[in-house]
C-alpha atoms as a PDB file:
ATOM      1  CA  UNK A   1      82.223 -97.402-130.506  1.00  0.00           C
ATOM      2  CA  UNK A   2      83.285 -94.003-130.815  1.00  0.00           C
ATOM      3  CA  UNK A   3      86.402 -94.043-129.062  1.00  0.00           C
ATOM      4  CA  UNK A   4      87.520 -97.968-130.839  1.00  0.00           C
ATOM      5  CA  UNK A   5      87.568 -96.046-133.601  1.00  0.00           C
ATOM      6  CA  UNK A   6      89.706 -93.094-132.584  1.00  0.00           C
ATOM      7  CA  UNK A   7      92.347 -95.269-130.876  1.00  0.00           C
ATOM      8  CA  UNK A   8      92.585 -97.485-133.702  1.00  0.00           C
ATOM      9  CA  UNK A   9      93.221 -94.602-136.075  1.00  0.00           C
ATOM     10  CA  UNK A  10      97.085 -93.878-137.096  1.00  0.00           C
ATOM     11  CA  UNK A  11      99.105 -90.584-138.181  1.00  0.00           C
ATOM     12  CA  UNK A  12     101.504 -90.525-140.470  1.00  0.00           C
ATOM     13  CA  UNK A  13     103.177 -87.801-142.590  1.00  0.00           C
ATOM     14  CA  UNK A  14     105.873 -87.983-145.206  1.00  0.00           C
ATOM     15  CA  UNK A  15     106.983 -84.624-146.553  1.00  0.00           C
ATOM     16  CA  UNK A  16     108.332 -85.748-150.558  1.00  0.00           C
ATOM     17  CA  UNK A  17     108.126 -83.640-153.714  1.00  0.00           C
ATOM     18  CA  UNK A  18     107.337 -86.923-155.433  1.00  0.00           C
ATOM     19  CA  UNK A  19     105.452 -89.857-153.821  1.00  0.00           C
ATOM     20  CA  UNK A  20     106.181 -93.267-155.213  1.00  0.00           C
ATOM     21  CA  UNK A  21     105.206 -96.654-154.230  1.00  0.00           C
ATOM     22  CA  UNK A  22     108.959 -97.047-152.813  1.00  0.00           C
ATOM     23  CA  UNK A  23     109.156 -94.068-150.477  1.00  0.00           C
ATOM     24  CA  UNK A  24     104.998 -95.325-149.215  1.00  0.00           C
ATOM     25  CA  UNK A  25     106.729 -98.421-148.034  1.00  0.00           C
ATOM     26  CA  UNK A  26     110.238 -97.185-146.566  1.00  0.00           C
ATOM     27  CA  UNK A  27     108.017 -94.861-144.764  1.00  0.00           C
ATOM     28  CA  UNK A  28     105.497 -97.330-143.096  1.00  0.00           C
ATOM     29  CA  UNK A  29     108.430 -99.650-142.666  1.00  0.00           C
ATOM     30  CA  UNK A  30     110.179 -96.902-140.365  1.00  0.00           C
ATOM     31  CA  UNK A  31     106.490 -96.408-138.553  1.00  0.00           C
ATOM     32  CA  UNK A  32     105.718 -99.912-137.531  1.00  0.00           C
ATOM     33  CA  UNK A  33     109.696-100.380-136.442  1.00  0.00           C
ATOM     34  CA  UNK A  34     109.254 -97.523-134.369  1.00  0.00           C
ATOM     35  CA  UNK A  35     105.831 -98.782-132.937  1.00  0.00           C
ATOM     36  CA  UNK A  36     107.605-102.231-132.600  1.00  0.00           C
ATOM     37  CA  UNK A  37     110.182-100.376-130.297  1.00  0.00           C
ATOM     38  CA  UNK A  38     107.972 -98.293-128.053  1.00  0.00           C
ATOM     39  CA  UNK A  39     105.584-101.391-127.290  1.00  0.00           C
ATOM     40  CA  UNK A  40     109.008-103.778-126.298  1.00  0.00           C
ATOM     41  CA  UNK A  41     109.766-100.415-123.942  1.00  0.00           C
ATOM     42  CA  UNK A  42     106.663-100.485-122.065  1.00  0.00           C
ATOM     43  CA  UNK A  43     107.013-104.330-121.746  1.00  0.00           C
ATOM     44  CA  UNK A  44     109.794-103.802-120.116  1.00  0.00           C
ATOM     45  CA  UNK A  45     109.158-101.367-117.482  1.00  0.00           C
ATOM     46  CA  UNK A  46     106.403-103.338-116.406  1.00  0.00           C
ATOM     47  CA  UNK A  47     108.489-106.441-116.165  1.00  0.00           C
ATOM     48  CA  UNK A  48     110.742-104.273-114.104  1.00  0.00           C
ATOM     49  CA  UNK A  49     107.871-103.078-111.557  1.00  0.00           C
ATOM     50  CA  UNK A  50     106.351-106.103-110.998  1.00  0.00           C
ATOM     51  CA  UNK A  51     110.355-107.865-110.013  1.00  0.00           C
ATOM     52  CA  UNK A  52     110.179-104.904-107.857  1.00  0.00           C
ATOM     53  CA  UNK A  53     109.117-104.853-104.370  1.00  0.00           C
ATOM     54  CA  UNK A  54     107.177-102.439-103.148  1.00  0.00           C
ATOM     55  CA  UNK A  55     107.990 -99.653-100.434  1.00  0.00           C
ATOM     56  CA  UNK A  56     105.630 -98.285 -97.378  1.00  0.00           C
ATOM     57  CA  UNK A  57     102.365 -98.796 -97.157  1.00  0.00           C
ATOM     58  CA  UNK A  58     101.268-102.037 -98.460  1.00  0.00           C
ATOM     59  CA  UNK A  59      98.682-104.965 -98.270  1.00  0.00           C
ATOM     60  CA  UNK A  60      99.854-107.950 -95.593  1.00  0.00           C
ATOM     61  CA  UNK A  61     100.184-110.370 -98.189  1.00  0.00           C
ATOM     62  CA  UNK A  62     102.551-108.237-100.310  1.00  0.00           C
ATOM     63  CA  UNK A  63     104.192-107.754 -97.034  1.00  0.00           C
ATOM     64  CA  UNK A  64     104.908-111.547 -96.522  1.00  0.00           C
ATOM     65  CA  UNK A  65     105.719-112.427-100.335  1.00  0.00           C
ATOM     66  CA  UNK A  66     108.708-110.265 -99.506  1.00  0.00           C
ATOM     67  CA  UNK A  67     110.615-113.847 -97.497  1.00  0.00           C
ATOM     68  CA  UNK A  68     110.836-111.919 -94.449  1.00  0.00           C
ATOM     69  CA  UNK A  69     110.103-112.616 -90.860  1.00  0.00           C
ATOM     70  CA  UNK A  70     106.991-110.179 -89.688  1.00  0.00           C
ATOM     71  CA  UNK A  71     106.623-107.995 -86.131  1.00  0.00           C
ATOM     72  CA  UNK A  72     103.777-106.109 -84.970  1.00  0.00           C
ATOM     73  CA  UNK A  73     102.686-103.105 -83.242  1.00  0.00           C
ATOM     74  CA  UNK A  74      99.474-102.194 -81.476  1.00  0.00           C
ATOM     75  CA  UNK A  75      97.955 -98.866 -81.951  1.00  0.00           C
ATOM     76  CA  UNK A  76      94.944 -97.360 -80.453  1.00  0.00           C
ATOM     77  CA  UNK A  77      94.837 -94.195 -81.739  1.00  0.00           C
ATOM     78  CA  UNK A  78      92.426 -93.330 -84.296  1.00  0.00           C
ATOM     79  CA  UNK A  79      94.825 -90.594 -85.879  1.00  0.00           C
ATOM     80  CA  UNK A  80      96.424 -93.228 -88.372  1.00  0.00           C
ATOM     81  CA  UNK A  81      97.425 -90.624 -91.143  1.00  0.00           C
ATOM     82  CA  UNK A  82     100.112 -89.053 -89.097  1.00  0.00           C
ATOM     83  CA  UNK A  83     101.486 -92.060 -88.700  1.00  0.00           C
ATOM     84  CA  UNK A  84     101.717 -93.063 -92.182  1.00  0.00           C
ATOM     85  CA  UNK A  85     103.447 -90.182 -93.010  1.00  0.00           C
ATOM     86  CA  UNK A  86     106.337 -90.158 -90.568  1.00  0.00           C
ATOM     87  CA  UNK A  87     106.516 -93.898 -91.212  1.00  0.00           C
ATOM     88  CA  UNK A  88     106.926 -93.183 -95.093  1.00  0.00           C
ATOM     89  CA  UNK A  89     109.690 -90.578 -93.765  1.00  0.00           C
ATOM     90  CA  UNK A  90     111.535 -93.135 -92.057  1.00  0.00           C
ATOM     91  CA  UNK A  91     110.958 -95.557 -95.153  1.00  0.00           C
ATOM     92  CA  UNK A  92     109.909 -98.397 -93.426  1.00  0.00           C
ATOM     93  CA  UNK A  93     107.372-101.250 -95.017  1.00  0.00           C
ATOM     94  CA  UNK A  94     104.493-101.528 -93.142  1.00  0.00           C
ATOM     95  CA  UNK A  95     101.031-102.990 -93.308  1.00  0.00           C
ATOM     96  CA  UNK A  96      97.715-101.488 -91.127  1.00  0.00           C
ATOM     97  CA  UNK A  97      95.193-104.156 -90.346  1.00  0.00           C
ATOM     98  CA  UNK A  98      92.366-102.538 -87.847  1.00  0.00           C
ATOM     99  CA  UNK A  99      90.766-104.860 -85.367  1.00  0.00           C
ATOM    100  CA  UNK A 100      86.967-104.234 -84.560  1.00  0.00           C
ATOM    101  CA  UNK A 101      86.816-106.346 -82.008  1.00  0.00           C
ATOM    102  CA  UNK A 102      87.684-104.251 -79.368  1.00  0.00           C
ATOM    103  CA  UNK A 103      86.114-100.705 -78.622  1.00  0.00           C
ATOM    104  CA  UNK A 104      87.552 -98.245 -79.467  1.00  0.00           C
ATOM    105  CA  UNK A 105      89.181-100.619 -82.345  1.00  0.00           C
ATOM    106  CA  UNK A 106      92.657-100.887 -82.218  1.00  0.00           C
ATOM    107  CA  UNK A 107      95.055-100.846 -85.250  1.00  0.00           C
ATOM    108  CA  UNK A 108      98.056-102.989 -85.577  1.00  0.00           C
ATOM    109  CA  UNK A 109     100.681-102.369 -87.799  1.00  0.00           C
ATOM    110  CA  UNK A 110     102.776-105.091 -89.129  1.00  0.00           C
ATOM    111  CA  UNK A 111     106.544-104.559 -90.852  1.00  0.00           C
ATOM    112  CA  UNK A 112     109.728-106.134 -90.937  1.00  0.00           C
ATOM    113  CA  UNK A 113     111.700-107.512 -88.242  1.00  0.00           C
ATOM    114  CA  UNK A 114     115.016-105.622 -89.776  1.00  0.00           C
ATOM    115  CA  UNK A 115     113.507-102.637 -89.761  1.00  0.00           C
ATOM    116  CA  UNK A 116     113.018-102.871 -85.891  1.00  0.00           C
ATOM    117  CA  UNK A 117     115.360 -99.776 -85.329  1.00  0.00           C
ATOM    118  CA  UNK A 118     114.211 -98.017 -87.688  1.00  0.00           C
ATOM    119  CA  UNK A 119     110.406 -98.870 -86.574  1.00  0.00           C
ATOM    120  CA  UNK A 120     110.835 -97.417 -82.837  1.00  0.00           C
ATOM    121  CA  UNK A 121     112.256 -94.239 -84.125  1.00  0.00           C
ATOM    122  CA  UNK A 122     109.491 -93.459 -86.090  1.00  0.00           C
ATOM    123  CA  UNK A 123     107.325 -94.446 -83.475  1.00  0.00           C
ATOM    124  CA  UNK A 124     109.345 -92.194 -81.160  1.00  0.00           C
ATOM    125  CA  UNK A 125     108.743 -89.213 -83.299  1.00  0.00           C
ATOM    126  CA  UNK A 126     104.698 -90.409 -83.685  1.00  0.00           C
ATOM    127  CA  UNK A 127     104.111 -90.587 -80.292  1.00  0.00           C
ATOM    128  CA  UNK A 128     106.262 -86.751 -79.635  1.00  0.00           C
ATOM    129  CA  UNK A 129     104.295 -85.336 -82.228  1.00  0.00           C
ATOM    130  CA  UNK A 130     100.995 -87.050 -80.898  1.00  0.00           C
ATOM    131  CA  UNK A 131     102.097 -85.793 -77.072  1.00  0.00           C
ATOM    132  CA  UNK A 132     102.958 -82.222 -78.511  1.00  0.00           C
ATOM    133  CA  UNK A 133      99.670 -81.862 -80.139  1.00  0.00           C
ATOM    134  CA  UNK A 134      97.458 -82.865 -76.806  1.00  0.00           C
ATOM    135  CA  UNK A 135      99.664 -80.142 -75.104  1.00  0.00           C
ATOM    136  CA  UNK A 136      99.184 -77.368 -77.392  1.00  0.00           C
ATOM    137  CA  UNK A 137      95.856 -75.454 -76.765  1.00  0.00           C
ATOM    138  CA  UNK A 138      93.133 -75.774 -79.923  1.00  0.00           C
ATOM    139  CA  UNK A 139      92.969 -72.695 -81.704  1.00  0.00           C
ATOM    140  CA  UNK A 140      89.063 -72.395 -81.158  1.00  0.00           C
ATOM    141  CA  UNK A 141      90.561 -71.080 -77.380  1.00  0.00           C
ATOM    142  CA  UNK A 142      93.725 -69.352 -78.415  1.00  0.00           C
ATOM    143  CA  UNK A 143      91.253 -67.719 -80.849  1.00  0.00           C
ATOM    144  CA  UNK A 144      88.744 -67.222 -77.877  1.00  0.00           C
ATOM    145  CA  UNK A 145      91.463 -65.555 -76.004  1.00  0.00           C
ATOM    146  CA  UNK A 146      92.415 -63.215 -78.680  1.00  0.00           C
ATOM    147  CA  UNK A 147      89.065 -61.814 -78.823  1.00  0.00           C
ATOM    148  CA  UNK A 148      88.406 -61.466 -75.234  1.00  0.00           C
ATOM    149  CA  UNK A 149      91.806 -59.390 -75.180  1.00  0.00           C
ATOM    150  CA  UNK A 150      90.654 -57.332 -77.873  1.00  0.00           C
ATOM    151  CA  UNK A 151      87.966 -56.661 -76.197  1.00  0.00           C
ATOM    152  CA  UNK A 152      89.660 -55.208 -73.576  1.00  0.00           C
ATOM    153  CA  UNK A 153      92.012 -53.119 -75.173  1.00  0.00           C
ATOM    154  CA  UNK A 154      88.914 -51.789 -77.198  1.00  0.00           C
ATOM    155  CA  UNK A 155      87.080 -50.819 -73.605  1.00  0.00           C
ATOM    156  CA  UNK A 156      90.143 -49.580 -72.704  1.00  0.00           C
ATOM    157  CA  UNK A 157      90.399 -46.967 -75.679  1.00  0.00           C
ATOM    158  CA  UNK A 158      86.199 -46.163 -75.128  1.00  0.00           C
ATOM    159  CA  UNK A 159      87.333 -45.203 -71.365  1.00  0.00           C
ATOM    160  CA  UNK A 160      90.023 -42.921 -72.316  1.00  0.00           C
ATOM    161  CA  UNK A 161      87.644 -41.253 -75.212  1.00  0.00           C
ATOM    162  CA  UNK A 162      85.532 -40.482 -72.523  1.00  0.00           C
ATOM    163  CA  UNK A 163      88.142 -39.182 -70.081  1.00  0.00           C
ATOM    164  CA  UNK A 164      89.063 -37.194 -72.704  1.00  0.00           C
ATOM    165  CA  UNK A 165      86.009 -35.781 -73.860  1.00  0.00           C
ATOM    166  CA  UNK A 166      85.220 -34.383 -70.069  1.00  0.00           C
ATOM    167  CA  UNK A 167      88.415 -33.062 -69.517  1.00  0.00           C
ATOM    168  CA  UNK A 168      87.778 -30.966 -72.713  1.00  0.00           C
ATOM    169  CA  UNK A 169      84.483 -29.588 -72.136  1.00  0.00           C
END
């Protein structure tokens, strides 16, 4: 109830040495014209948007309201994100449907058959970046590794302390 009230609620602020009926009215006048203005604005950038088609990652049926002929892809990698992003790179329109009835499920991606070239190079870079990763070694071993060789430098050091310390003596 609260916040009817607050939203409802209007500002306005004449600075006059003298307030008369006159300058009230000129006043308001200007207020509702410019109220008037700003609501035709917004009504027209959302007439704009909805004209508009829109770009990437979308819902099938947006997809086919856009009077073009549809391909597919099949995917059957779970790592979908990475894809999304070099496919939003490449701009290419694109809808994800996921089909359970395989296991592991499978994803297929659906998008424009003009954007065919520009589909497979973005695919291209996917699948490098997907080979590049399963080459690389996770950092719980390169981090394994690192220890392991500080440890040996470390023994190293105790080793010649020690040599040290008897030569001394």
């Amino acid at each position: 109830m609260q916040d009817e009230v607050n939203e409802k609620v209007v500002a306005l602020s004449v600075r006059a040495t003298k307030m008369t009926a006159n300058v009230l009215k000129a006043a308001m006048l200007k207020f509702i014209a410019e109220m008037e203005k700003a609501k035709q604005k917004t009504s027209k950038q959302n007439t704009v948007k909805r004209n508009e088609p829109t770009h990437g990652k979308q819902t099938l049926k947006k997809l086919m309201k856009q009077n073009s002929q549809l391909t597919n892809i099949e995917i059957t990698d779970g790592n979908i994100k990475s894809f999304e992003r070099v496919a939003r790179k490449y701009g290419v329109d694109f809808s994800l449907k996921r089909d359970n009835a395989e296991n592991p499920p499978k994803y297929i991606v659906f998008f424009k058959a003009k954007d065919v070239d520009v589909m497979t190079a973005a695919f291209k870079e996917f699948a490098g970046k997907e080979i590049k990763k399963t080459k690389k070694p996770s950092i719980r071993k390169r981090l394994a590794k690192a220890v392991e060789v500080a440890r040996d430098k470390m023994r190293l050091r105790t080793r010649l302390k020690d040599k040290n310390r008897g030569q001394s003596r």
